[in-house]
N, C-alpha and C. Protein backbone atom coordinates (compact mmCIF):
# COMPACT_ATOMS: atom_id res chain seq x y z
N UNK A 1 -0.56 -28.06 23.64
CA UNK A 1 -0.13 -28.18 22.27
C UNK A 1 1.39 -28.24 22.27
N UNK A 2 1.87 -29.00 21.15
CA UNK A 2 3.37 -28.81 21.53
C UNK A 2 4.00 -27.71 19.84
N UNK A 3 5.21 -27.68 20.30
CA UNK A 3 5.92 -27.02 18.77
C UNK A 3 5.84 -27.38 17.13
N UNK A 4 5.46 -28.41 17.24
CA UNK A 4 5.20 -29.48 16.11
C UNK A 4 3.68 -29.21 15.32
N UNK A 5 2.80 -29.24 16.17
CA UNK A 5 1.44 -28.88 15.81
C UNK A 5 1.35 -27.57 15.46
N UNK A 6 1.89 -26.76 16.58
CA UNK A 6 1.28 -25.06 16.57
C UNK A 6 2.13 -24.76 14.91
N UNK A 7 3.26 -25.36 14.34
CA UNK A 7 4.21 -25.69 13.62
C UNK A 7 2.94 -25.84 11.76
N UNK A 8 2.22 -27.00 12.55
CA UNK A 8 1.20 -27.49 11.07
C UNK A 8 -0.27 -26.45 10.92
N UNK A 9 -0.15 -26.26 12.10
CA UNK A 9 -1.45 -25.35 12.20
C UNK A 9 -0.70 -23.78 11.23
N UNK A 10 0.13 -23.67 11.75
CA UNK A 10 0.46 -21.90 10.72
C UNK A 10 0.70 -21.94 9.76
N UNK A 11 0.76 -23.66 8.99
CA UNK A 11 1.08 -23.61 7.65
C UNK A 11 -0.09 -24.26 7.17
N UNK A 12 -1.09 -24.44 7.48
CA UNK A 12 -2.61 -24.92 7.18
C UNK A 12 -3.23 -24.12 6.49
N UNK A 13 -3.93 -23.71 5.20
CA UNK A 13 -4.62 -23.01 4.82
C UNK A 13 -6.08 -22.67 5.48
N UNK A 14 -6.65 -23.76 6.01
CA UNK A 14 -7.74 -23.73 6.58
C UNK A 14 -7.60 -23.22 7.91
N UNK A 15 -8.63 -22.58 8.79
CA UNK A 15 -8.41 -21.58 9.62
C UNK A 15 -8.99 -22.92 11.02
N UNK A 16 -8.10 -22.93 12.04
CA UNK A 16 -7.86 -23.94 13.16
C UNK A 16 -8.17 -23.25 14.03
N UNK A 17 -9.13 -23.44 14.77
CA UNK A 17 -9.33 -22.52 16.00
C UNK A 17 -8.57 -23.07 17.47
N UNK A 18 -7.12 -22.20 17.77
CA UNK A 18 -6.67 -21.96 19.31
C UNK A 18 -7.02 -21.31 20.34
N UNK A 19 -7.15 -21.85 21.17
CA UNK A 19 -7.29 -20.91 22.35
C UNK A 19 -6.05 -20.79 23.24
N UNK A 20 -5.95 -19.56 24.08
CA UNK A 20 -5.17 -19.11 25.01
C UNK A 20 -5.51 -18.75 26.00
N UNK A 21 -5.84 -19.30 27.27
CA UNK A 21 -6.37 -19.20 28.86
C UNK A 21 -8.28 -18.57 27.81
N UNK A 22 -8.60 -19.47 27.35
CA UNK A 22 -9.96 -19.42 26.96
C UNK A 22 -10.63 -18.86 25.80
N UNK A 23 -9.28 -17.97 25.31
CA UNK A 23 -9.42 -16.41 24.51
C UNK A 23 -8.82 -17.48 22.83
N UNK A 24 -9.55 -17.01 21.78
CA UNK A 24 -9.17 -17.32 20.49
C UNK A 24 -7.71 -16.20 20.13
N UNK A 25 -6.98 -17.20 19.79
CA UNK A 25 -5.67 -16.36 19.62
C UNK A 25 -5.03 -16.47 17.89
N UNK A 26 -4.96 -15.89 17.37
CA UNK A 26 -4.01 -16.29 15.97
C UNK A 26 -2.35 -16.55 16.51
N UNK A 27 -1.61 -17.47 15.53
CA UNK A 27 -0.43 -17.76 15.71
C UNK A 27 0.55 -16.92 14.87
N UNK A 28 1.37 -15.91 15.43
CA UNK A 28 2.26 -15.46 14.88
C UNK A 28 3.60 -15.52 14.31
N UNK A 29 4.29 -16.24 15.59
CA UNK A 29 5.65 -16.88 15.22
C UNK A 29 5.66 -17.83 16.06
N UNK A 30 6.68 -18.64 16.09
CA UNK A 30 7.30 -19.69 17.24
C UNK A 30 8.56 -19.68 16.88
N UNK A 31 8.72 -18.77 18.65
CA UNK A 31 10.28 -18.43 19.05
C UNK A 31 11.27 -19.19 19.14
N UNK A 32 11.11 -20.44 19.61
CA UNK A 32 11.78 -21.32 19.69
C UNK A 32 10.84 -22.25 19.99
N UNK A 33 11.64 -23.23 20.67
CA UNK A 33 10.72 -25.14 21.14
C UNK A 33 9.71 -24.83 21.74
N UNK A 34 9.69 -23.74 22.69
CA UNK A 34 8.63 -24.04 23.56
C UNK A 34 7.79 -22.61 23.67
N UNK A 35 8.44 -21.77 23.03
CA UNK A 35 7.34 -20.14 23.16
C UNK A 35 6.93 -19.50 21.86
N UNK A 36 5.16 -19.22 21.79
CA UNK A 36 5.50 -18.66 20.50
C UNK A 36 4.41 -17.56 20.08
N UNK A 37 4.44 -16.49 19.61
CA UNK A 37 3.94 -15.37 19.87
C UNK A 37 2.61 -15.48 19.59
N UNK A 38 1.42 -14.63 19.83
CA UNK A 38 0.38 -14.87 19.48
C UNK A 38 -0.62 -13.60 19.71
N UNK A 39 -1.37 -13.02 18.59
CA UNK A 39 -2.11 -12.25 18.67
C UNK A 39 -3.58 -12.41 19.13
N UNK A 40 -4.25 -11.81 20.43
CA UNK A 40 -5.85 -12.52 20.84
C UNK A 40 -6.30 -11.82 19.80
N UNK A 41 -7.43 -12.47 19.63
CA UNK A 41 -8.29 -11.67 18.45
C UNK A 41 -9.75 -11.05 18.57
N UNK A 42 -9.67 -11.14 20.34
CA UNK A 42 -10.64 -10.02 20.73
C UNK A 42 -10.18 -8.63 21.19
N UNK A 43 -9.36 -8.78 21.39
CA UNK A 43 -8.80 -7.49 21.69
C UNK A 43 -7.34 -6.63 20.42
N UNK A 44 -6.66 -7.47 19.63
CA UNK A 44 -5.66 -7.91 19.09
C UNK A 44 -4.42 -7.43 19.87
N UNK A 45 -4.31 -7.55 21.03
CA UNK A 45 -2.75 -7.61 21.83
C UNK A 45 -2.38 -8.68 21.74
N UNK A 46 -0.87 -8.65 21.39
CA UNK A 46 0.07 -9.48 21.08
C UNK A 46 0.75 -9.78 22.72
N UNK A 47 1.68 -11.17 22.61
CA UNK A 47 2.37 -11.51 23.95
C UNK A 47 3.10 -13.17 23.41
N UNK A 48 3.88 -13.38 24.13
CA UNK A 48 4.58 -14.47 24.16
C UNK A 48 4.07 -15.52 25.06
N UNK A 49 3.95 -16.73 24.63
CA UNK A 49 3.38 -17.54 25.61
C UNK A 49 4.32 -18.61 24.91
N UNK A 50 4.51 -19.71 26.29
CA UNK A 50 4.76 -21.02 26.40
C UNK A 50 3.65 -21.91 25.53
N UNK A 51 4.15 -22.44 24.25
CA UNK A 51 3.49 -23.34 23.49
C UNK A 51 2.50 -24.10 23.91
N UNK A 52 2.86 -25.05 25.20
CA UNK A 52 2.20 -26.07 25.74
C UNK A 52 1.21 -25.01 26.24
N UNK A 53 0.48 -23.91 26.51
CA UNK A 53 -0.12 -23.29 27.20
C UNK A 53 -1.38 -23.03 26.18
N UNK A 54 -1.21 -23.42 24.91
CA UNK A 54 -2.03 -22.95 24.00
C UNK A 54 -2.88 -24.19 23.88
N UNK A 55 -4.58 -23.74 23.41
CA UNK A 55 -5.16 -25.22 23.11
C UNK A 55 -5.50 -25.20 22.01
N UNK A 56 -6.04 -26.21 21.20
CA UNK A 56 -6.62 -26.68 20.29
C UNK A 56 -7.75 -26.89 19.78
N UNK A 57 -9.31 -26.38 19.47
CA UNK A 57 -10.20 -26.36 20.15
C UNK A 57 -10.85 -27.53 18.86
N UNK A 58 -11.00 -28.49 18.88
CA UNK A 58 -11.78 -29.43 18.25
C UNK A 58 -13.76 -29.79 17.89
């Protein structure tokens, strides 16, 4: 995913399902271009990840 999307997705009313190394994550902030925080939502621990690292699940 890049900054742009994760960007339309947090301002989407409708709920977009991401994943993070497999795990459904909510989007918290985006730190800058390329990192941006994210809460899993099976466990709810928070962490910083590299944008491109996040997926999109269609």
């Amino acid at each position: 995913m890049d900054s742009e999307r994760a960007r339309e997705i947090m301002m989407t009313p409708e709920p977009i399902k991401v994943l993070y190394n497999g795990s459904p994550v909510w989007l918290d902030n985006i730190l800058d271009g390329s990192s941006v925080e994210i809460m899993n939502l099976k466990d709810q621990s928070r962490q910083i990840v590299p944008v491109n690292d996040l997926k999109e699940e269609k």
